[in-house]
N, C-alpha and C. Protein backbone atom coordinates (compact mmCIF):
# COMPACT_ATOMS: atom_id res chain seq x y z
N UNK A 1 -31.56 -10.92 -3.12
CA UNK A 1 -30.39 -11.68 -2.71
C UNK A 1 -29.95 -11.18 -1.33
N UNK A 2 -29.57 -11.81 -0.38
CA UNK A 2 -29.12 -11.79 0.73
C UNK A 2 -27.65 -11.55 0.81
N UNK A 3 -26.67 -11.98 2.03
CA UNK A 3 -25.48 -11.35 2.19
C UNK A 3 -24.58 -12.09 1.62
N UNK A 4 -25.36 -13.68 2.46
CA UNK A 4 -24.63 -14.89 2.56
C UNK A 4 -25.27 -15.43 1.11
N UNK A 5 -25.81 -15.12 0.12
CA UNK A 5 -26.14 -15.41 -0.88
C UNK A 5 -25.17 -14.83 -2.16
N UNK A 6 -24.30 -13.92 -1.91
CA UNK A 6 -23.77 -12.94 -2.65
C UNK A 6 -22.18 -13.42 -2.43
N UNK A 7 -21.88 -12.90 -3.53
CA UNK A 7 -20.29 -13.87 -3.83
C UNK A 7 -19.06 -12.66 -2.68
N UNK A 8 -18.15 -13.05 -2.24
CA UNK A 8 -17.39 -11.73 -1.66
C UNK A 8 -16.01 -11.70 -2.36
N UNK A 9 -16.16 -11.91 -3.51
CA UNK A 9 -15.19 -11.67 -4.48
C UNK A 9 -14.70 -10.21 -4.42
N UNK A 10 -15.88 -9.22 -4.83
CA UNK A 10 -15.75 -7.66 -4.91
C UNK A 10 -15.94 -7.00 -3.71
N UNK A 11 -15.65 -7.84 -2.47
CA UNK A 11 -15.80 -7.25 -0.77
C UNK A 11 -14.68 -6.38 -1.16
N UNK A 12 -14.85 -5.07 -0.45
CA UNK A 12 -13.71 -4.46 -0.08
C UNK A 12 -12.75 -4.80 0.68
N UNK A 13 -13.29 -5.19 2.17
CA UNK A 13 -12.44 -5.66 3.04
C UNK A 13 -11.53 -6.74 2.05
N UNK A 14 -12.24 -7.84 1.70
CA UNK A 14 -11.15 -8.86 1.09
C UNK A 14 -10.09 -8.30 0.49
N UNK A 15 -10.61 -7.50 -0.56
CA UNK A 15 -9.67 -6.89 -1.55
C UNK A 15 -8.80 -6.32 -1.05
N UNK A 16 -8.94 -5.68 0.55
CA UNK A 16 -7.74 -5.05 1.03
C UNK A 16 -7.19 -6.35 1.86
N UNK A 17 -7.38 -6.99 2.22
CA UNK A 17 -6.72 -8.06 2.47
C UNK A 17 -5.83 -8.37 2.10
N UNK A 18 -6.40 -8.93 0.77
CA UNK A 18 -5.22 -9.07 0.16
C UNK A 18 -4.26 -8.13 -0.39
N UNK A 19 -3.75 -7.26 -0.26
CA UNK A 19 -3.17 -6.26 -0.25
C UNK A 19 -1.97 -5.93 1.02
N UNK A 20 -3.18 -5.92 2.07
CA UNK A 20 -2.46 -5.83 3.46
C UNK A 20 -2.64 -5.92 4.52
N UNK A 21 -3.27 -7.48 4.16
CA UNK A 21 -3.85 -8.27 5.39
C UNK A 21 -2.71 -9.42 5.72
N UNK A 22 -1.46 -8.71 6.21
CA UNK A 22 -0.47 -10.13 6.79
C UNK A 22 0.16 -9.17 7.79
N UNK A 23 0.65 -10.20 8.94
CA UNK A 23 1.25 -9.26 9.94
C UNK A 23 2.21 -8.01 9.47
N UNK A 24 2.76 -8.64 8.74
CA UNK A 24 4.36 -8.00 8.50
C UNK A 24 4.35 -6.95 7.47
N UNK A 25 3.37 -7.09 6.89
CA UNK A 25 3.05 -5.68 5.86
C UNK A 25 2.21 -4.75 7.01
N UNK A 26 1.23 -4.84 7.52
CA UNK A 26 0.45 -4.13 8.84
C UNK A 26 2.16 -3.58 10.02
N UNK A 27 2.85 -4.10 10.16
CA UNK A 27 3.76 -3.40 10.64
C UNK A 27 4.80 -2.48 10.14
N UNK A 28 5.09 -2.74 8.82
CA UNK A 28 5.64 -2.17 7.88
C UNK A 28 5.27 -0.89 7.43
N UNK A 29 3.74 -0.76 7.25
CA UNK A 29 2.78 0.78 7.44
C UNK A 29 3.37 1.24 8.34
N UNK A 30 3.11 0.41 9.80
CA UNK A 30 2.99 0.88 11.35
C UNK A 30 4.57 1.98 11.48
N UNK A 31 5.48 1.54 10.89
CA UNK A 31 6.63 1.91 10.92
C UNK A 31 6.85 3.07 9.70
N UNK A 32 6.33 2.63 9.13
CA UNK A 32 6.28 3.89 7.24
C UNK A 32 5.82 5.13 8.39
N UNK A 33 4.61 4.59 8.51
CA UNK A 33 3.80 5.88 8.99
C UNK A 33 4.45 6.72 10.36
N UNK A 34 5.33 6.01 11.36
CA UNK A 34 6.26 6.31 11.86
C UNK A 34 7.37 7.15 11.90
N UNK A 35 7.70 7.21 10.08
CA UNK A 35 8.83 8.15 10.01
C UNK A 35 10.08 6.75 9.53
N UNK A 36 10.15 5.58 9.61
CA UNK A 36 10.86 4.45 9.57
C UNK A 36 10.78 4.71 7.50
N UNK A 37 12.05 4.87 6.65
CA UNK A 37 12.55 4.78 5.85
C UNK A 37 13.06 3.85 4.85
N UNK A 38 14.12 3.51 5.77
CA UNK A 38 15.45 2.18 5.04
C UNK A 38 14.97 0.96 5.56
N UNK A 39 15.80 0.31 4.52
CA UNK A 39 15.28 -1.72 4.37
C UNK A 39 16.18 -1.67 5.82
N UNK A 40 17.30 -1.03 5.87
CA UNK A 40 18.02 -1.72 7.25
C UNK A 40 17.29 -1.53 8.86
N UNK A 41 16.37 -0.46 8.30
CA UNK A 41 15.89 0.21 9.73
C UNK A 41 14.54 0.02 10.11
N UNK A 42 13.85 -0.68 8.76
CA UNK A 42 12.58 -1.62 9.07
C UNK A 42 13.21 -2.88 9.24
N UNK A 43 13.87 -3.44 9.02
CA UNK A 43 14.74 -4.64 9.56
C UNK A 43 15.36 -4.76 10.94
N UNK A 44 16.08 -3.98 10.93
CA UNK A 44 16.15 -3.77 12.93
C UNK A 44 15.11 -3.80 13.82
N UNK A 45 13.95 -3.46 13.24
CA UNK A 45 12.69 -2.41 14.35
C UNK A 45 12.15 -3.69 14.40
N UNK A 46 11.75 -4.18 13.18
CA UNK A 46 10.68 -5.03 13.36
C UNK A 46 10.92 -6.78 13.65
N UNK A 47 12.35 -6.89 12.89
CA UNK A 47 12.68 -7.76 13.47
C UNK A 47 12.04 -8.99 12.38
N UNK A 48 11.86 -9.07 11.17
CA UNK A 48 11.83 -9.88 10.45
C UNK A 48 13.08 -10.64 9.09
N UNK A 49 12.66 -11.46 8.43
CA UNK A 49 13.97 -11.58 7.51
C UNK A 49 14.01 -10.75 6.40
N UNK A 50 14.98 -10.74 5.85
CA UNK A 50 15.33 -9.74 4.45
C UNK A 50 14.68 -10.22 3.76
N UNK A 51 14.80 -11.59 3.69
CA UNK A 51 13.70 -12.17 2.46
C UNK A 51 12.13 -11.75 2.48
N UNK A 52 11.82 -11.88 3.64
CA UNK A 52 10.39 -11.30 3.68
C UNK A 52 10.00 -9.71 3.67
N UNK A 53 10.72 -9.18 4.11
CA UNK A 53 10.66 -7.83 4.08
C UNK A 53 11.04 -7.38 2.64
N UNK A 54 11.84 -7.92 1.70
CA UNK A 54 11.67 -7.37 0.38
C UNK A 54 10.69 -7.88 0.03
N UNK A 55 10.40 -9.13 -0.20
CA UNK A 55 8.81 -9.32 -0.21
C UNK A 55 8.14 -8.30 -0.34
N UNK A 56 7.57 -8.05 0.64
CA UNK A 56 6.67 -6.98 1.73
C UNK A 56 6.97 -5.92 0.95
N UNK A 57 7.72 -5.53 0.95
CA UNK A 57 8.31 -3.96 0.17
C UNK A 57 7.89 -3.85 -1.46
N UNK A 58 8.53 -4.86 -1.97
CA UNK A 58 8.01 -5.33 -3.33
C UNK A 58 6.46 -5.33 -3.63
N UNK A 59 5.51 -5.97 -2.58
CA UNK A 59 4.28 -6.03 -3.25
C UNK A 59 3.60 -4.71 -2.72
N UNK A 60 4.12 -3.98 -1.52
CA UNK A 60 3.92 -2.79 -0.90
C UNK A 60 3.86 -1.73 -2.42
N UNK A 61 5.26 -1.83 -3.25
CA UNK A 61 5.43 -0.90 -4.56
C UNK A 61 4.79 -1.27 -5.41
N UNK A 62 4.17 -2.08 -5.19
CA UNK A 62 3.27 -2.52 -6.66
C UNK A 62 2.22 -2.08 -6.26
N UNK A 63 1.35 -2.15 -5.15
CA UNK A 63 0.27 -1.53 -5.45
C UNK A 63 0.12 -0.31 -5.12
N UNK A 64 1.36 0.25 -5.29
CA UNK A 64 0.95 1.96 -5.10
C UNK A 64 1.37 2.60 -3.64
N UNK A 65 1.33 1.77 -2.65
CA UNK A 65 1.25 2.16 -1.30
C UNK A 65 2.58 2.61 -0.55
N UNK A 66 3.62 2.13 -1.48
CA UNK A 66 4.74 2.74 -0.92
C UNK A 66 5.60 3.08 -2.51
N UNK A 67 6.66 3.87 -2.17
CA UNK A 67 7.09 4.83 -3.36
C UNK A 67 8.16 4.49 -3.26
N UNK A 68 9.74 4.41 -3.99
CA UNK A 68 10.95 4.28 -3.79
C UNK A 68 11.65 6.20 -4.13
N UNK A 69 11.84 6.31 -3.21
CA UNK A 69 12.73 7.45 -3.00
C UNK A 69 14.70 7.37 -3.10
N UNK A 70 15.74 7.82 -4.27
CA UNK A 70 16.74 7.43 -4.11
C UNK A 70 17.84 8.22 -3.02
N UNK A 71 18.25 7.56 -2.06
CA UNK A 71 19.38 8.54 -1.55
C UNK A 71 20.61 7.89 -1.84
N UNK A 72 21.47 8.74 -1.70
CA UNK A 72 23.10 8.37 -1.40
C UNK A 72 23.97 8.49 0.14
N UNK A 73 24.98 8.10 0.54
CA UNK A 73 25.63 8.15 2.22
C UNK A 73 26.65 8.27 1.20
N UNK A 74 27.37 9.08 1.43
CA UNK A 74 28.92 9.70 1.05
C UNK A 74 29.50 8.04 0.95
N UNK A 75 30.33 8.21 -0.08
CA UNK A 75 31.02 6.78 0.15
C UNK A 75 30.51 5.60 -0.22
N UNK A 76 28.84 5.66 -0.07
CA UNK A 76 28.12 4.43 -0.18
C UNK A 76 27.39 4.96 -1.29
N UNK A 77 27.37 3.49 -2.13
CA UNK A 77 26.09 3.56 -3.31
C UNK A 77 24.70 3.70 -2.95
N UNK A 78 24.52 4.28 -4.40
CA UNK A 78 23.01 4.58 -4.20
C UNK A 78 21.80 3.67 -3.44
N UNK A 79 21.04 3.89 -2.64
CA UNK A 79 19.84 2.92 -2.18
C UNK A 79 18.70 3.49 -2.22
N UNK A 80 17.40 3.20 -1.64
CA UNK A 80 16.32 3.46 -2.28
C UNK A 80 15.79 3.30 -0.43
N UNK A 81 14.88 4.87 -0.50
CA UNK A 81 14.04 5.00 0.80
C UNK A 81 12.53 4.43 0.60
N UNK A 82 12.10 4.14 1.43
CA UNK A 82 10.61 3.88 1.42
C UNK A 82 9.59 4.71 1.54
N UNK A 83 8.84 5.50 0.94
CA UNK A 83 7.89 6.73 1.40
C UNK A 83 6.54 5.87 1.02
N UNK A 84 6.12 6.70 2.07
CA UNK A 84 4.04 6.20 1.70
C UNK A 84 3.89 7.09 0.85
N UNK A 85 2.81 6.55 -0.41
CA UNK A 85 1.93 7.42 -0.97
C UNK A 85 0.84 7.93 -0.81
N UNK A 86 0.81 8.93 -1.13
CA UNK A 86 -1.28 8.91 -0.56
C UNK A 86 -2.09 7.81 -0.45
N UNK A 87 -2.34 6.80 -1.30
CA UNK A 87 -2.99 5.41 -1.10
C UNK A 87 -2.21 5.23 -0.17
N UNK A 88 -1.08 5.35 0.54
CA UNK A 88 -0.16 4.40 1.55
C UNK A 88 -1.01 5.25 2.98
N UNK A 89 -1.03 6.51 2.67
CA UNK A 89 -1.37 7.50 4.04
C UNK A 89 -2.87 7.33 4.22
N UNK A 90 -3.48 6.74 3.32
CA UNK A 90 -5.08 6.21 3.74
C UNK A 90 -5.40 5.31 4.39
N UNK A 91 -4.12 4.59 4.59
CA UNK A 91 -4.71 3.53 5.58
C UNK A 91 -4.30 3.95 6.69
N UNK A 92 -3.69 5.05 7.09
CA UNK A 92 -3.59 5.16 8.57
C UNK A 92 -4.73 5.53 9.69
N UNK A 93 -5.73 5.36 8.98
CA UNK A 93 -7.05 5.38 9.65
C UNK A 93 -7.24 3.94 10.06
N UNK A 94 -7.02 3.27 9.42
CA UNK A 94 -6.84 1.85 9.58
C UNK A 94 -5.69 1.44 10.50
N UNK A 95 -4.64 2.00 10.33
CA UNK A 95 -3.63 1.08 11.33
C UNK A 95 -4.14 2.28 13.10
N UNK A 96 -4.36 3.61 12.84
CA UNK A 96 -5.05 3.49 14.46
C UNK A 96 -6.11 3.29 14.99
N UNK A 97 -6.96 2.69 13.92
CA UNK A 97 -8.47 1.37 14.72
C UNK A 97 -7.99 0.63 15.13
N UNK A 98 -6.75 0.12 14.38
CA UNK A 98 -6.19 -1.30 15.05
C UNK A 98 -5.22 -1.32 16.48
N UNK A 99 -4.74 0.45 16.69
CA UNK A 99 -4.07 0.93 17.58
C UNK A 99 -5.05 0.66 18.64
N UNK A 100 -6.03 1.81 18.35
CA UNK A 100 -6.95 1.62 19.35
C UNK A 100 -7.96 0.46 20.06
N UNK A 101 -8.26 -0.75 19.32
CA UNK A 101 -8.50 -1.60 19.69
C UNK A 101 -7.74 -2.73 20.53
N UNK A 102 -6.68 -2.22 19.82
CA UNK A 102 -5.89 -3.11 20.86
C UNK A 102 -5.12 -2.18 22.49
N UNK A 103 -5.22 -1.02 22.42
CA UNK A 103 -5.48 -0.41 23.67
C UNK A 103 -6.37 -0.87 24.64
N UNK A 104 -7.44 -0.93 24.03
CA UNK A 104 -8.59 -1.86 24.68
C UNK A 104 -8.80 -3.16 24.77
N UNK A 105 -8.03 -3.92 23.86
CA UNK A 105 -8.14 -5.46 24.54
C UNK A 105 -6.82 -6.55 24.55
N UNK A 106 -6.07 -5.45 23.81
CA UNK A 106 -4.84 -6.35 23.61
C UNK A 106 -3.34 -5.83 24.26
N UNK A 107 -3.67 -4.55 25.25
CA UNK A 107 -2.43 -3.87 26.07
C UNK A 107 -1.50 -4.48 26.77
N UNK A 108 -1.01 -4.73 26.92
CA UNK A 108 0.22 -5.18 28.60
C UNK A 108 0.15 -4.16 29.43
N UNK A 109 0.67 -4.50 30.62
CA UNK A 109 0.71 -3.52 31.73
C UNK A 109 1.36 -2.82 31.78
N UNK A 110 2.19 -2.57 30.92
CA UNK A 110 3.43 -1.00 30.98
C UNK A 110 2.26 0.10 30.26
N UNK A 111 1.19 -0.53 28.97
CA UNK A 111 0.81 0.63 28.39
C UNK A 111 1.06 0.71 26.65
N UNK A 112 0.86 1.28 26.25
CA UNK A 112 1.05 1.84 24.71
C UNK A 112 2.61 1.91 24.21
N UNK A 113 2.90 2.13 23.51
CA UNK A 113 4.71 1.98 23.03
C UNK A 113 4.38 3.44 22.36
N UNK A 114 3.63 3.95 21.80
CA UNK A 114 3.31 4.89 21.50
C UNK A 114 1.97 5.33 21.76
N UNK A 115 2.06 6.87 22.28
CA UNK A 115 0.81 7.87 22.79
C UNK A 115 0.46 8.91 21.26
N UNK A 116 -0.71 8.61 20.87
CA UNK A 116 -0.51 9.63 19.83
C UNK A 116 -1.63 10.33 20.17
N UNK A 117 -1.65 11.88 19.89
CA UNK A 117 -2.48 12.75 20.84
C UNK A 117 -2.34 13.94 19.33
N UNK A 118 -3.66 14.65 19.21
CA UNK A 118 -3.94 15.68 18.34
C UNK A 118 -2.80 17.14 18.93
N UNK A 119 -1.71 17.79 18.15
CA UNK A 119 -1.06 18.46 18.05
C UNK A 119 -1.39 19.64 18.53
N UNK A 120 -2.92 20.12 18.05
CA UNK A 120 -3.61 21.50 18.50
C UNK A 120 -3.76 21.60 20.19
N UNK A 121 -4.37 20.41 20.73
CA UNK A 121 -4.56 20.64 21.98
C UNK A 121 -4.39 19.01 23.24
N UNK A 122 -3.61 18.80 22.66
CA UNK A 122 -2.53 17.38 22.87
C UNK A 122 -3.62 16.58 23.65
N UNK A 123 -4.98 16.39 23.10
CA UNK A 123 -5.74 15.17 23.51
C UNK A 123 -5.41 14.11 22.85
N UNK A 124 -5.45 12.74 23.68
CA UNK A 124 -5.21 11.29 22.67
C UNK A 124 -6.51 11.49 21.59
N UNK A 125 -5.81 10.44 20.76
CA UNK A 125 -6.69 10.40 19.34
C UNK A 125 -7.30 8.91 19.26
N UNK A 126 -8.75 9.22 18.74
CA UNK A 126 -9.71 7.79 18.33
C UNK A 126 -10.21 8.02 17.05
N UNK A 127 -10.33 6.55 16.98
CA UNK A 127 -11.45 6.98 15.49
C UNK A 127 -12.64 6.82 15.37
N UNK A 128 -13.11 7.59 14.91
CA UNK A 128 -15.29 7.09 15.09
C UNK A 128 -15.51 6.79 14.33
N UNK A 129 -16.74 6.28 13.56
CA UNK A 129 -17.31 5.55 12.21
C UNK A 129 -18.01 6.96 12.15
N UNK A 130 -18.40 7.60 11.34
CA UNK A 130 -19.43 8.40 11.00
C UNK A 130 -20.15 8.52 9.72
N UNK A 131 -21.14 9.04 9.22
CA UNK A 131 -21.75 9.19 8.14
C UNK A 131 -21.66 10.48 7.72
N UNK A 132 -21.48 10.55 5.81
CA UNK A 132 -21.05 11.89 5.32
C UNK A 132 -22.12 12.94 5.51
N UNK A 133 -23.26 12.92 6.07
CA UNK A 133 -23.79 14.07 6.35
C UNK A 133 -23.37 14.29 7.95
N UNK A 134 -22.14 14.45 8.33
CA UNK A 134 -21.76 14.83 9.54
C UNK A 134 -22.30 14.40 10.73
N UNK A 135 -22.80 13.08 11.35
CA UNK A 135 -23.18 12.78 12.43
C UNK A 135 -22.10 11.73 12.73
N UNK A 136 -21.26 11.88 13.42
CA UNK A 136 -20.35 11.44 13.86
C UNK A 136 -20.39 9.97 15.17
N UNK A 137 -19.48 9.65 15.62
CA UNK A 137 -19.63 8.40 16.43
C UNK A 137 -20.99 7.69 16.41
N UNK A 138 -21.27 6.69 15.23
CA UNK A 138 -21.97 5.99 14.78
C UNK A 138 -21.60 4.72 15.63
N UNK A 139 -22.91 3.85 15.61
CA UNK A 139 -22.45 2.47 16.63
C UNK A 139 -22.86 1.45 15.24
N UNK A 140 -22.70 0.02 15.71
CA UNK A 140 -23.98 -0.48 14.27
C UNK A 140 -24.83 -1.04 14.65
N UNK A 141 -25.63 -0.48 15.76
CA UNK A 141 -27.23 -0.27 15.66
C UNK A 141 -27.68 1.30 14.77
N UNK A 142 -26.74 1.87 14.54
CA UNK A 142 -27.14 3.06 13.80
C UNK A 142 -27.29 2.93 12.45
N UNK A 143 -26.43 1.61 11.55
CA UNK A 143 -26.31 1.94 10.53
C UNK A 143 -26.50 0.63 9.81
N UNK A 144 -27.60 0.74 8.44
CA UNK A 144 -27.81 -0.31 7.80
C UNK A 144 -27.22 -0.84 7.06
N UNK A 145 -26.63 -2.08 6.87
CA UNK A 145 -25.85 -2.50 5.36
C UNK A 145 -26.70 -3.28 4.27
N UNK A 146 -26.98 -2.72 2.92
CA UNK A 146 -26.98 -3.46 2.04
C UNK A 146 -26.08 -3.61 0.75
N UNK A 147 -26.85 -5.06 0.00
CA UNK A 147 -25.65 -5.35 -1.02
C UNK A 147 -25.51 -4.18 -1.48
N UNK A 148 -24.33 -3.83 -2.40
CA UNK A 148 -24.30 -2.50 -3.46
C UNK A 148 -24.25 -2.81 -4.36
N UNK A 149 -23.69 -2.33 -5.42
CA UNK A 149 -23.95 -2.58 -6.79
C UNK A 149 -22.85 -3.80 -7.49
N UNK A 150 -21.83 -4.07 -6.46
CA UNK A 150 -21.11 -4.82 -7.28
C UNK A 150 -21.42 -6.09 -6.44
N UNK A 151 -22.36 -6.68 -5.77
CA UNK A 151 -23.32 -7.98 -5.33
C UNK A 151 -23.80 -8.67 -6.51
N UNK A 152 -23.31 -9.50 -6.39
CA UNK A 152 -23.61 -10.79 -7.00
C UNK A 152 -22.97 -12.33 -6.97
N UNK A 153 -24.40 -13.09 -7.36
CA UNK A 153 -24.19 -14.43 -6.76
C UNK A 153 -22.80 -15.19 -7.37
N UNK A 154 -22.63 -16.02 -6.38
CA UNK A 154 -20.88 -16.78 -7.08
C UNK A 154 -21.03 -17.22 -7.79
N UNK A 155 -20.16 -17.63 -8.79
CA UNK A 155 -20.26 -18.11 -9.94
C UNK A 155 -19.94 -19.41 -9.60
């Protein structure tokens, strides 16, 4: 069976798609992973509606990727912070491919809104594809794809 012969029901990519393949959840990380907390302060930043952003938040807690944390403000009732979970902090490999690609094709002329640079010795940061026996910055002339085990034809 071939690629285009094989159903992409059990694609990964899809499956994360659907998950958190819409603008406004991809910014919502962008901001989690940021240090960005409260419904009011992903609402300011990003600039979408309440309705959608609980949305977003809602299906964010369902699949694991974000956590409800409770605080209190003296005076004010209880509300609920947003924290990533480990599944939430795995995709940040993912949101700076998407950083970095769009450094490269999708910038304006002022530059980056954010510089993010390794802490030890404050070089900017990329991501490479590599393979687990340690050979690092892979291209894909380096690397073969076939079906895996969960390939099979559509029903």
């Amino acid at each position: 069976m071939e690629w285009l012969e094989a159903s992409t029901e059990n694609c990964p990519v899809q499956r994360t798609l659907d998950v958190v393949g819409e603008k406004w959840t991809l910014l919502i990380l962008r901001d989690a992973v940021n240090g960005v907390r409260r419904f009011d302060d992903f609402h300011r930043h990003i600039g979408l509606s309440e309705a959608v952003l609980s949305d977003r938040l809602r299906k964010l807690i369902s699949a694991g990727i974000l956590k409800t944390v409770p605080y209190r403000e003296p005076g004010s009732r209880s509300r609920n912070e947003y924290r990533l979970t480990r599944k939430g902090w795995d995709l940040w490999p993912v949101l700076m491919a998407l950083s970095q690609w769009g450094q490269l094709h999708a910038l304006g002329p002022e530059g980056p809104a954010l510089d993010v640079r390794h802490t030890d010795c404050d070089a900017p940061v990329r991501v490479v594809v590599e393979c687990c026996a340690d050979h690092s910055a892979l291209t894909p002339r380096d690397v073969t794809a076939r079906l895996g085990p969960g390939a099979h034809a559509p029903s």
